[in-house]
Protein backbone atom coordinates (compact mmCIF):
# COMPACT_ATOMS: atom_id res chain seq x y z
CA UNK A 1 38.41 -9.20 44.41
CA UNK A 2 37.04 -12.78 44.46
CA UNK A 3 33.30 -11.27 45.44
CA UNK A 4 33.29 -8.96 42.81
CA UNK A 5 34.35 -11.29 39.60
CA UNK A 6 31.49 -14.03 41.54
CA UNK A 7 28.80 -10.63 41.22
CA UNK A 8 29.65 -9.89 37.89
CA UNK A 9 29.14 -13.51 37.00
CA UNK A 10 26.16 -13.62 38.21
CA UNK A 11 24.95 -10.62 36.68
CA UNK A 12 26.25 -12.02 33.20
CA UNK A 13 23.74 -15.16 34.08
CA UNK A 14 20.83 -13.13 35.08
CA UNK A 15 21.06 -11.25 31.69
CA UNK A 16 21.50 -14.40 29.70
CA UNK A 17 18.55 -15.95 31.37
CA UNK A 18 16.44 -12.64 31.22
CA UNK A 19 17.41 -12.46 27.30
CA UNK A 20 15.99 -16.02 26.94
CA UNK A 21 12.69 -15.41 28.85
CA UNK A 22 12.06 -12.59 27.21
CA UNK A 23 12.40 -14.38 23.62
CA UNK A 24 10.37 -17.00 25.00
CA UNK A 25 7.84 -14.42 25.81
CA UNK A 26 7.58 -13.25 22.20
CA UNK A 27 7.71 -16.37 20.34
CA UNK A 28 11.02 -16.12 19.29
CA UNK A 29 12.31 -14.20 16.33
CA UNK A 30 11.50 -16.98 14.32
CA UNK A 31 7.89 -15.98 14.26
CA UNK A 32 8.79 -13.70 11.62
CA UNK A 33 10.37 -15.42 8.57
CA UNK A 34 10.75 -12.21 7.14
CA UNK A 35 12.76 -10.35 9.69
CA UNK A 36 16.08 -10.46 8.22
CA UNK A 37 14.61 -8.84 5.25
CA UNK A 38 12.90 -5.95 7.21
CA UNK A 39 14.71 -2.67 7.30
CA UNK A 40 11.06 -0.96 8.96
CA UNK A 41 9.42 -1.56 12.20
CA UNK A 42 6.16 -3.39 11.00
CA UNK A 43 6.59 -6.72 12.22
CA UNK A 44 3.77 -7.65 14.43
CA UNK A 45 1.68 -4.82 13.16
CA UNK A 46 1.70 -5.27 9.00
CA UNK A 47 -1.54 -7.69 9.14
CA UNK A 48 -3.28 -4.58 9.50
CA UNK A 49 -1.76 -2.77 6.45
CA UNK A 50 -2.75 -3.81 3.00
CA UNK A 51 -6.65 -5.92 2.20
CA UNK A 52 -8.80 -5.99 -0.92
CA UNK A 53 -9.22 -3.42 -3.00
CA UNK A 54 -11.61 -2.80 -6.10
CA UNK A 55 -10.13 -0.29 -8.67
CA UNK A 56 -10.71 0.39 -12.50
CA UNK A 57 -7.29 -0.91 -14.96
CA UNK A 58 -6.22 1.50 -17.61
CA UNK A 59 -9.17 -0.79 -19.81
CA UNK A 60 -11.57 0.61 -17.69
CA UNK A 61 -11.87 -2.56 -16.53
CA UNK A 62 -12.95 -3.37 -12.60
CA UNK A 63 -10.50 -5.22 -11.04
CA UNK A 64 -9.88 -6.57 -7.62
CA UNK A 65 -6.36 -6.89 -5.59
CA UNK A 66 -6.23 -11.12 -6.69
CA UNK A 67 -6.35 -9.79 -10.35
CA UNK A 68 -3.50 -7.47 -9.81
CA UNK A 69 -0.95 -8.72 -7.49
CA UNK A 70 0.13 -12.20 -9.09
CA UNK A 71 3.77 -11.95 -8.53
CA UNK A 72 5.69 -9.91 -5.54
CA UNK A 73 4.69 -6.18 -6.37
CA UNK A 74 5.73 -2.82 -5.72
CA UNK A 75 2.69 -0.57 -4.86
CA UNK A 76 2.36 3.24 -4.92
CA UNK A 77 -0.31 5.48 -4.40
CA UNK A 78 0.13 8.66 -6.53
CA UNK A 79 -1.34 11.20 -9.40
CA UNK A 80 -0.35 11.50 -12.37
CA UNK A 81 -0.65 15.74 -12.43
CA UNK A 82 1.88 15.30 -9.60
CA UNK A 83 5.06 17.78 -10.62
CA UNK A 84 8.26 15.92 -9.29
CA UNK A 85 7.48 13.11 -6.17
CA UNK A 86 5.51 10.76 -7.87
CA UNK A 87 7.96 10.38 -11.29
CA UNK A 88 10.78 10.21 -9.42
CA UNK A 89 9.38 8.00 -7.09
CA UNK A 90 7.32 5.78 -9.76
CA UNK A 91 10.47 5.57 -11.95
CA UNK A 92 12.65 4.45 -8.57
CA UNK A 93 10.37 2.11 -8.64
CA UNK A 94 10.40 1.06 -12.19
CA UNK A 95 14.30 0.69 -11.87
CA UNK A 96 14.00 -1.52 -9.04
CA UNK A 97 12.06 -3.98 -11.25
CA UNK A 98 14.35 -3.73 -13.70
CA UNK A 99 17.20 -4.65 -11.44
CA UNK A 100 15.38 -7.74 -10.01
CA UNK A 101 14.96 -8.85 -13.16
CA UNK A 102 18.19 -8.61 -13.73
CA UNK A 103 18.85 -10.36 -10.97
CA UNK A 104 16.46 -13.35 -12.14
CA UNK A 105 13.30 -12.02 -10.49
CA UNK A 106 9.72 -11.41 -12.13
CA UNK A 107 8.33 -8.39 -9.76
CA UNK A 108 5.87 -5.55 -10.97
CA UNK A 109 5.26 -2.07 -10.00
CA UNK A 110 2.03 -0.82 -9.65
CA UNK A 111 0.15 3.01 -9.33
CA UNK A 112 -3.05 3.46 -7.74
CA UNK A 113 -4.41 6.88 -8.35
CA UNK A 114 -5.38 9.16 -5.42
CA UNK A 115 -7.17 11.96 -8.09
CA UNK A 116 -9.87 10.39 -9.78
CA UNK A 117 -11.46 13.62 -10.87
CA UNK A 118 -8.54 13.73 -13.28
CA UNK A 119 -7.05 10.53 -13.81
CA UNK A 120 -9.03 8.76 -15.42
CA UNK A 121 -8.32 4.97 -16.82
CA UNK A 122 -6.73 6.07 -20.07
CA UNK A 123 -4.58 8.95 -18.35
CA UNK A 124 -3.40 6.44 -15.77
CA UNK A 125 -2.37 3.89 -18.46
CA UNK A 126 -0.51 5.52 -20.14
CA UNK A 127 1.47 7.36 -17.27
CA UNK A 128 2.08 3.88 -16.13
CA UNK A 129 2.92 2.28 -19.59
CA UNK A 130 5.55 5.79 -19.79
CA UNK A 131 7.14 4.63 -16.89
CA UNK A 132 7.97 0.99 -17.43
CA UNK A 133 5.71 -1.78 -19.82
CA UNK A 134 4.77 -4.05 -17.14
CA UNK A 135 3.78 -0.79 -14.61
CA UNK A 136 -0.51 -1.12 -13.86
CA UNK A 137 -2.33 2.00 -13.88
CA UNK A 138 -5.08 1.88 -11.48
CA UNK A 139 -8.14 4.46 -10.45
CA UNK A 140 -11.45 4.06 -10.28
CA UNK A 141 -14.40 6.20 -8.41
CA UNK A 142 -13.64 8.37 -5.37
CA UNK A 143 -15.23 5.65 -3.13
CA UNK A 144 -12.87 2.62 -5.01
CA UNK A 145 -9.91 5.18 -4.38
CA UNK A 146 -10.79 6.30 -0.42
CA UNK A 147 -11.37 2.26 -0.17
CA UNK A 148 -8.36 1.20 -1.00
CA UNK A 149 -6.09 3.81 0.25
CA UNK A 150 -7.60 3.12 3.70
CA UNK A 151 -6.25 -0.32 3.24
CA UNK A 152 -2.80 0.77 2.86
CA UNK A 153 -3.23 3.26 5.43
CA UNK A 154 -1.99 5.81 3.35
CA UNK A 155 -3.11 9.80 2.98
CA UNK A 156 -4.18 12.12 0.49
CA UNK A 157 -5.86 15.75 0.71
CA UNK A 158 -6.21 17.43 -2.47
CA UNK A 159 -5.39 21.11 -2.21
CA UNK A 160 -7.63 24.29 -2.45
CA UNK A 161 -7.13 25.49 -6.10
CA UNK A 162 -7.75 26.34 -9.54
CA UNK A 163 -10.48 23.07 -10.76
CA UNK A 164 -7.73 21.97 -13.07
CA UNK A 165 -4.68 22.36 -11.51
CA UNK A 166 -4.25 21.78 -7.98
CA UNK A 167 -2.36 19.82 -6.48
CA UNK A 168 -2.59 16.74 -3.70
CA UNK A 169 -0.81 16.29 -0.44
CA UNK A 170 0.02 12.24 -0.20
CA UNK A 171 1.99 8.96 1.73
CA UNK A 172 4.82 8.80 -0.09
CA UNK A 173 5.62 4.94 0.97
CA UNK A 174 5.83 1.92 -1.81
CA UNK A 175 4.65 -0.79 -0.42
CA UNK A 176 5.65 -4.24 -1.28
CA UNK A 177 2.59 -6.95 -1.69
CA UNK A 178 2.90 -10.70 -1.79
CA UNK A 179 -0.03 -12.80 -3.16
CA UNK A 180 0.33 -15.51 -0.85
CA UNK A 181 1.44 -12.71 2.19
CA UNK A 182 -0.27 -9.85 1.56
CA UNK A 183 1.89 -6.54 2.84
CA UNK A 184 5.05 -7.31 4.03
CA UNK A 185 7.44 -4.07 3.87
CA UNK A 186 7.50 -0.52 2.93
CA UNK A 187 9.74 1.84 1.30
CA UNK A 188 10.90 5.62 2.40
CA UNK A 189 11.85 7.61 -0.86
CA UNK A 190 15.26 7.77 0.12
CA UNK A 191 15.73 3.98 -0.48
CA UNK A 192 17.82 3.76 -3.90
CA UNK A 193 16.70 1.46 -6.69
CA UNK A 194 19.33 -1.29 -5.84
CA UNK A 195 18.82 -1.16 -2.06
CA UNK A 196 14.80 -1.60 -2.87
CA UNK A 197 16.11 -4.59 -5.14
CA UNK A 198 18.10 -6.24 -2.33
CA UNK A 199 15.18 -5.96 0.88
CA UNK A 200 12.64 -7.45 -2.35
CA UNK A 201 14.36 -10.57 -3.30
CA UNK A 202 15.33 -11.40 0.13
CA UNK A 203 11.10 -11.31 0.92
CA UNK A 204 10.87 -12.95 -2.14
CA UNK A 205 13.52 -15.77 -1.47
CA UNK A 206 12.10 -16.19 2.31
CA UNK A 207 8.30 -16.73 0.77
């Protein structure tokens, strides 16, 4: 009886003492100030998501990622010919901004065009301006676009079609940009305004 409870004492150490090597390995969980916030598996690997970008504003102004992300913002790669993904997902979105400010936050949502054959600066204004006031429209030329959807990582293949209406396969993430960060998190569409809210303003209070 006595050499049993003295193994499984023993065993209780050796997992103790493996659990602390193997933190010590990584650094610690305090490497990440943002992992209580997470709710996706990109710690380690988000420095390689997100980067510049050059795009066109709804102005048809050229404008670069500094001149857009100024405060924590929700980003979302989209078109606006898109039937029923992109509005709900643009107005979850939208919602979620609303909420944080609410809540005391200053946040704002932004859509980056994947079609710029059709979107052009004025369409994508005002289907952002629709969708909330402080939403930016972005597009810009097919190289601006491929450019900075590469960044994100994201996908889009526009579909074989009539040359006005067709439609175009796409990521469906939002991705949530610091200035002084860069990427931090992303969103699945089945994330509801108010749980979107919550992961945001604990980045935001952790920055």
């Amino acid at each position: 009886m006595m050499r049993n409870i003295a193994i499984l004492a023993f065993a209780c150490v050796a997992a103790l003492l493996g659990g602390v090597w193997y933190l010590t390995l990584r650094g610690g969980a305090s490497d990440d100030a943002f992992a209580q916030c997470r709710a996706s598996a990109v710690a380690g690997s988000s420095a390689a998501i997100g980067g510049p970008f050059e795009l066109v504003n709804a102005k048809g102004e050229t404008v670069t990622d500094k001149d857009v992300i100024t405060e924590p913002s929700i980003l979302y790669f989209g078109y606006t010919f898109c039937p029923d993904v992109c509005p709900l997902d643009t107005a979850r979105n939208a919602e979620a901004v609303d909420v944080l400010e609410d809540r005391g936050y200053s946040t704002t949502p932004v859509f980056i065009s994947i079609d710029p054959k059709r979107d052009t600066p004025e369409v994508v204004g005002d289907f952002a301006f629709n969708l909330h006031e402080k939403m930016i429209g972005l597009t810009g030329s097919p190289e601006q676009v491929k450019a900075a959807s590469q960044a994100y990582k994201t996908y889009y293949k526009a579909q074989e079609g009539d040359e006005d209406y067709y439609l175009v396969d796409h990521t469906t993430m939002s991705y949530l940009v610091l200035p002084e960060h860069g990427f931090v998190d992303f969103f699945r569409r089945d994330v509801s305004p108010e749980q979107m809210a919550d992961r945001v303003a604990c980045f935001i209070d952790n920055s």
